[in-house]
N, C-alpha and C. Protein backbone atom coordinates (compact mmCIF):
# COMPACT_ATOMS: atom_id res chain seq x y z
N UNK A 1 -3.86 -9.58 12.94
CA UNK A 1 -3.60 -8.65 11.84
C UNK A 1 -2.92 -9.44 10.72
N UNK A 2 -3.51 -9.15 9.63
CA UNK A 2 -3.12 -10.03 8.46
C UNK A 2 -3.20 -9.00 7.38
N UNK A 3 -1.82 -8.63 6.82
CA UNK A 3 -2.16 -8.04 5.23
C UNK A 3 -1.47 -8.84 4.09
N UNK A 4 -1.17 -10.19 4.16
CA UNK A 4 -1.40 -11.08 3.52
C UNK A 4 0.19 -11.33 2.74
N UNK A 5 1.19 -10.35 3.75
CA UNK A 5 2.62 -10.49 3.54
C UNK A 5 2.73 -9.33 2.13
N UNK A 6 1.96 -8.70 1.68
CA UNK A 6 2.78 -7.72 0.50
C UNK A 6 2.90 -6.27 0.83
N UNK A 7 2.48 -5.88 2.17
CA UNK A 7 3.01 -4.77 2.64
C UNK A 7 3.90 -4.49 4.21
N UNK A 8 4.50 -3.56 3.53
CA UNK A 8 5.80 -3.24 4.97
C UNK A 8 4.58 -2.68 6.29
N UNK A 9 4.64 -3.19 6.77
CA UNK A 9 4.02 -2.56 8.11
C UNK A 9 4.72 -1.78 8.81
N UNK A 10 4.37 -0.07 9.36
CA UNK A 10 4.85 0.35 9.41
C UNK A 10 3.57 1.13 10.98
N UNK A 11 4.32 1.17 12.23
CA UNK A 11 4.12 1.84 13.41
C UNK A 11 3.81 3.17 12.98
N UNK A 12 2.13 3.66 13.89
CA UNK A 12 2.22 5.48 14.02
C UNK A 12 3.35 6.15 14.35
N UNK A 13 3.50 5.76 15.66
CA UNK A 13 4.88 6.52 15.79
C UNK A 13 5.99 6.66 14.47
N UNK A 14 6.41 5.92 14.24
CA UNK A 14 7.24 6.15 13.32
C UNK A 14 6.71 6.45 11.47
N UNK A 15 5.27 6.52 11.44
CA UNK A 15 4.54 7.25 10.44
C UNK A 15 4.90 8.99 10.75
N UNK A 16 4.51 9.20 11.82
CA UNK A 16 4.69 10.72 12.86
C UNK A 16 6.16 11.42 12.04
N UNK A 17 7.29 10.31 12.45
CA UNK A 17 8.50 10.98 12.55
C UNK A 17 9.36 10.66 11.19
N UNK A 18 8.85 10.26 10.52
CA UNK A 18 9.08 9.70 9.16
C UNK A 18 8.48 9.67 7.83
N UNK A 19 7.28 10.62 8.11
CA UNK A 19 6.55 10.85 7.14
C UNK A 19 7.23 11.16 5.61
N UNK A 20 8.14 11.88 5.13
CA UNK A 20 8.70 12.47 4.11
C UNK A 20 9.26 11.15 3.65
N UNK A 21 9.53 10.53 4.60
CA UNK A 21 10.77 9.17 3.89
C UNK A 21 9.93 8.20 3.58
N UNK A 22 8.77 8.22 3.96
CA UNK A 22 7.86 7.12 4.04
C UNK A 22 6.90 7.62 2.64
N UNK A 23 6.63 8.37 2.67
CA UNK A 23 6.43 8.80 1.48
C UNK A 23 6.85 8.69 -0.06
N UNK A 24 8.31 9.19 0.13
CA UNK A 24 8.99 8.68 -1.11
C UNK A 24 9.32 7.53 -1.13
N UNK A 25 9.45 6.70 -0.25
CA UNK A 25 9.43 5.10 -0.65
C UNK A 25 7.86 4.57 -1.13
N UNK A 26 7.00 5.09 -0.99
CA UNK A 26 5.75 5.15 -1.66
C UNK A 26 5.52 5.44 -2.86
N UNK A 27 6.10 6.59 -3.53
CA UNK A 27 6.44 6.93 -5.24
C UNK A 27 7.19 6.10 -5.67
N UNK A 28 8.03 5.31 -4.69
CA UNK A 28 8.99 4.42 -5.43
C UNK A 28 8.19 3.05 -5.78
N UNK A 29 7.17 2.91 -5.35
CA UNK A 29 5.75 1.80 -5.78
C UNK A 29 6.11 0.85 -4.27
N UNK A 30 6.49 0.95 -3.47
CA UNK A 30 6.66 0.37 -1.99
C UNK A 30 5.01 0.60 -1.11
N UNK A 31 4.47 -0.36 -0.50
CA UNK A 31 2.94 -0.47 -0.11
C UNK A 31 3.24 -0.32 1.72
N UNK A 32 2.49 0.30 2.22
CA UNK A 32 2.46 0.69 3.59
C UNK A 32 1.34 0.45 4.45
N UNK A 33 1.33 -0.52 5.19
CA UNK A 33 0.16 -0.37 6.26
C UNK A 33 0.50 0.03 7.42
N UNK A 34 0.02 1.22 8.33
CA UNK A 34 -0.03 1.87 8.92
C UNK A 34 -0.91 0.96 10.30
N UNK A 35 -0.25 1.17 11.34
CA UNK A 35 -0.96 0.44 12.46
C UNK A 35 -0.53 1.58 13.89
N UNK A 36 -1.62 1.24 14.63
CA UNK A 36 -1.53 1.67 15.56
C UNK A 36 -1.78 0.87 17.16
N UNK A 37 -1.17 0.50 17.77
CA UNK A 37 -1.13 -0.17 18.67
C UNK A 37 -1.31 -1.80 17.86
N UNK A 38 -0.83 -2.10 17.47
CA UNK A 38 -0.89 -3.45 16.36
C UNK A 38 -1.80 -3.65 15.73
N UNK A 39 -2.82 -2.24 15.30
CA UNK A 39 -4.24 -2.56 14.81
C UNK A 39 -4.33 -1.79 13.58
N UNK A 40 -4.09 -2.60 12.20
CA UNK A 40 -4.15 -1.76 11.23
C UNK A 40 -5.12 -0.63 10.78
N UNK A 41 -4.73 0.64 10.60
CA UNK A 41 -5.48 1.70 10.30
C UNK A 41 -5.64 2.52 9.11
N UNK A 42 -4.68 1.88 8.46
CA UNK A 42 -4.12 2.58 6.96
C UNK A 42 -3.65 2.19 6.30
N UNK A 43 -3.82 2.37 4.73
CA UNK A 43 -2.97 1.63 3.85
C UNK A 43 -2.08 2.90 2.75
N UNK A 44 -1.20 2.52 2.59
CA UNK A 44 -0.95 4.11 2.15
C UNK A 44 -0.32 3.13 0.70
N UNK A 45 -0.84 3.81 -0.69
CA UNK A 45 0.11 2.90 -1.96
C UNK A 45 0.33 3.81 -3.14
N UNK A 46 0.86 3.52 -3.98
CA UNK A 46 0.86 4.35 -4.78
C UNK A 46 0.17 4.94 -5.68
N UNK A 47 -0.27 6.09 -5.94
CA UNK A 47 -1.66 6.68 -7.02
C UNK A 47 -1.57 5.64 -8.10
N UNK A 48 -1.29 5.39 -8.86
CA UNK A 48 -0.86 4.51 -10.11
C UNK A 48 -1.92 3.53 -9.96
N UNK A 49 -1.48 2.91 -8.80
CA UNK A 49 -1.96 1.66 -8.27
C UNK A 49 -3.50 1.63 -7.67
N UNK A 50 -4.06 2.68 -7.07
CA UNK A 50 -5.35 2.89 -7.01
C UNK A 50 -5.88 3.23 -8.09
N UNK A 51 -5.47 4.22 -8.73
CA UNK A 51 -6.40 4.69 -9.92
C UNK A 51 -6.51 3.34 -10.81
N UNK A 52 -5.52 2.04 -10.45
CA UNK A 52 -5.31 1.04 -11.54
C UNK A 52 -6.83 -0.12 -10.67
N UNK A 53 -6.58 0.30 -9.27
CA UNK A 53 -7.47 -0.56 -8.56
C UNK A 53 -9.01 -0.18 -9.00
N UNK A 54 -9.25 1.10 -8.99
CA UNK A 54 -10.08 1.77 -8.94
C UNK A 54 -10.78 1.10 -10.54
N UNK A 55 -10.10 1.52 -11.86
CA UNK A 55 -10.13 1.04 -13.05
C UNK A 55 -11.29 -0.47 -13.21
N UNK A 56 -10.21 -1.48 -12.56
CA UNK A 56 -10.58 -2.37 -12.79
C UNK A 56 -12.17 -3.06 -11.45
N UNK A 57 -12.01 -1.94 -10.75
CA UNK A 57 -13.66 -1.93 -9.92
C UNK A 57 -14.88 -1.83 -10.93
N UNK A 58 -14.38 -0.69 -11.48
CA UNK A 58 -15.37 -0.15 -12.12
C UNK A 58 -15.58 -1.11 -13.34
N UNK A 59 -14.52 -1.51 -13.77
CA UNK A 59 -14.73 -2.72 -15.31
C UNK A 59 -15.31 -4.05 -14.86
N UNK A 60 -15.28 -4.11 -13.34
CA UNK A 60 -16.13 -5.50 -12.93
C UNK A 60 -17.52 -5.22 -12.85
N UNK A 61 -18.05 -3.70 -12.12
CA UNK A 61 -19.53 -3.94 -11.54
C UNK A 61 -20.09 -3.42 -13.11
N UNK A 62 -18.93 -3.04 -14.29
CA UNK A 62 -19.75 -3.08 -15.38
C UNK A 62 -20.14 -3.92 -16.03
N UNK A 63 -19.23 -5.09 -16.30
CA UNK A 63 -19.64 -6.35 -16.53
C UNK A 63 -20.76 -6.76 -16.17
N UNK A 64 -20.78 -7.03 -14.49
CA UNK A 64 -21.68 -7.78 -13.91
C UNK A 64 -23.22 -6.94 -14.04
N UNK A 65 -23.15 -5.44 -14.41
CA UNK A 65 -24.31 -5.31 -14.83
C UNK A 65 -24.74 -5.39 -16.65
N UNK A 66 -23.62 -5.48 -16.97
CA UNK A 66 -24.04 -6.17 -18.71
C UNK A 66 -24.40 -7.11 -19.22
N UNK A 67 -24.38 -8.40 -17.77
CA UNK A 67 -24.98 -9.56 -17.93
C UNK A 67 -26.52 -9.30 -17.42
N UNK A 68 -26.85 -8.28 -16.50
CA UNK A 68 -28.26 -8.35 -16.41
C UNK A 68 -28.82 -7.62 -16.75
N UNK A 69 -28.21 -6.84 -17.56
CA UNK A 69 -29.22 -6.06 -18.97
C UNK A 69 -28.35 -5.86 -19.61
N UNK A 70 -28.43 -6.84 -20.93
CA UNK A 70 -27.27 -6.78 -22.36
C UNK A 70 -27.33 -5.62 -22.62
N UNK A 71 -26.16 -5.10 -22.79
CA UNK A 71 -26.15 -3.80 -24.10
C UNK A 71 -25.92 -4.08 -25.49
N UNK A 72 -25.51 -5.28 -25.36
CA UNK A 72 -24.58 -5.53 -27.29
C UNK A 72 -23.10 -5.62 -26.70
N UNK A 73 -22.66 -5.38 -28.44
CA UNK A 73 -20.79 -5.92 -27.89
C UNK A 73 -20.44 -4.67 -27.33
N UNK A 74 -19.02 -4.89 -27.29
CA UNK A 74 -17.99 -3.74 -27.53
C UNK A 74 -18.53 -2.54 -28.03
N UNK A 75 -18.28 -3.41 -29.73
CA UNK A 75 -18.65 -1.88 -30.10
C UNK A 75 -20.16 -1.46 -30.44
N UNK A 76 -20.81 -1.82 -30.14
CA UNK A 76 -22.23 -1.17 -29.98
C UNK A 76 -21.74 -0.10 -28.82
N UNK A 77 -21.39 -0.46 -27.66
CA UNK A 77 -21.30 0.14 -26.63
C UNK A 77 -20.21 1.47 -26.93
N UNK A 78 -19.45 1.59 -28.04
CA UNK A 78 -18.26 2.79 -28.15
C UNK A 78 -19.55 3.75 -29.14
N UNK A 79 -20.29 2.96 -29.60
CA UNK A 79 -20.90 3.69 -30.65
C UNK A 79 -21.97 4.52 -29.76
N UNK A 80 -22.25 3.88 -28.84
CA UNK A 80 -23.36 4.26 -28.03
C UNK A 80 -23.07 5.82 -27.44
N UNK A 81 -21.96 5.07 -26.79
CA UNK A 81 -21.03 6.76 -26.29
C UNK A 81 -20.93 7.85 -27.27
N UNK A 82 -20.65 7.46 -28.40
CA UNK A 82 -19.92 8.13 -29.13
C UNK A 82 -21.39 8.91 -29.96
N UNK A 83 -22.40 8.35 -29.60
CA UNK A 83 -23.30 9.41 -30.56
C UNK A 83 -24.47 10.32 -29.14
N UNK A 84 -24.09 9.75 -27.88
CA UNK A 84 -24.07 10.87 -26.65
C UNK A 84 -22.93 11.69 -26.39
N UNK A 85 -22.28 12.11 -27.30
CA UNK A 85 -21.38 12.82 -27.63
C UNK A 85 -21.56 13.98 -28.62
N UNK A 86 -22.73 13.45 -29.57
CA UNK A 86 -23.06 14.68 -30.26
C UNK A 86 -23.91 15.76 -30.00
């Protein structure tokens, strides 16, 4: 088991009986992997931080498909939006 040292690892059992506390140390931006019998099962982090993960997913597989069919720059591409908008 390897999470690469930036999260507290943290036992089911004591996920079970600690949930509320474990939680708000989670809003506090604190990262949680969840294991069960020493076998990680969960990662628990803060919304911020996914929606930030999530963000920058989506700004890569857009890239990587703008290299294999150009759209233009930037702003071709705001303009593009912006007149499927009308």
């Amino acid at each position: 088991m390897d999470n690469g040292g930036f999260m507290r690892i943290v036992g089911m059992f004591k996920t079970k009986t600690h949930l509320p506390e474990l939680i708000k140390e989670v809003e506090a931006g604190e990262e949680l992997c969840i294991t069960n019998r020493g076998k990680e099962v969960a990662f628990i982090i803060p919304v911020a931080k996914y929606y930030s993960q999530k963000t920058d997913d989506i700004f890569k597989k857009f890239t990587a498909l703008k290299k294999r069919s150009p759209l233009g720059s930037k702003d071709d591409i705001i303009k593009m939006k912006d007149l499927g908008r009308k």
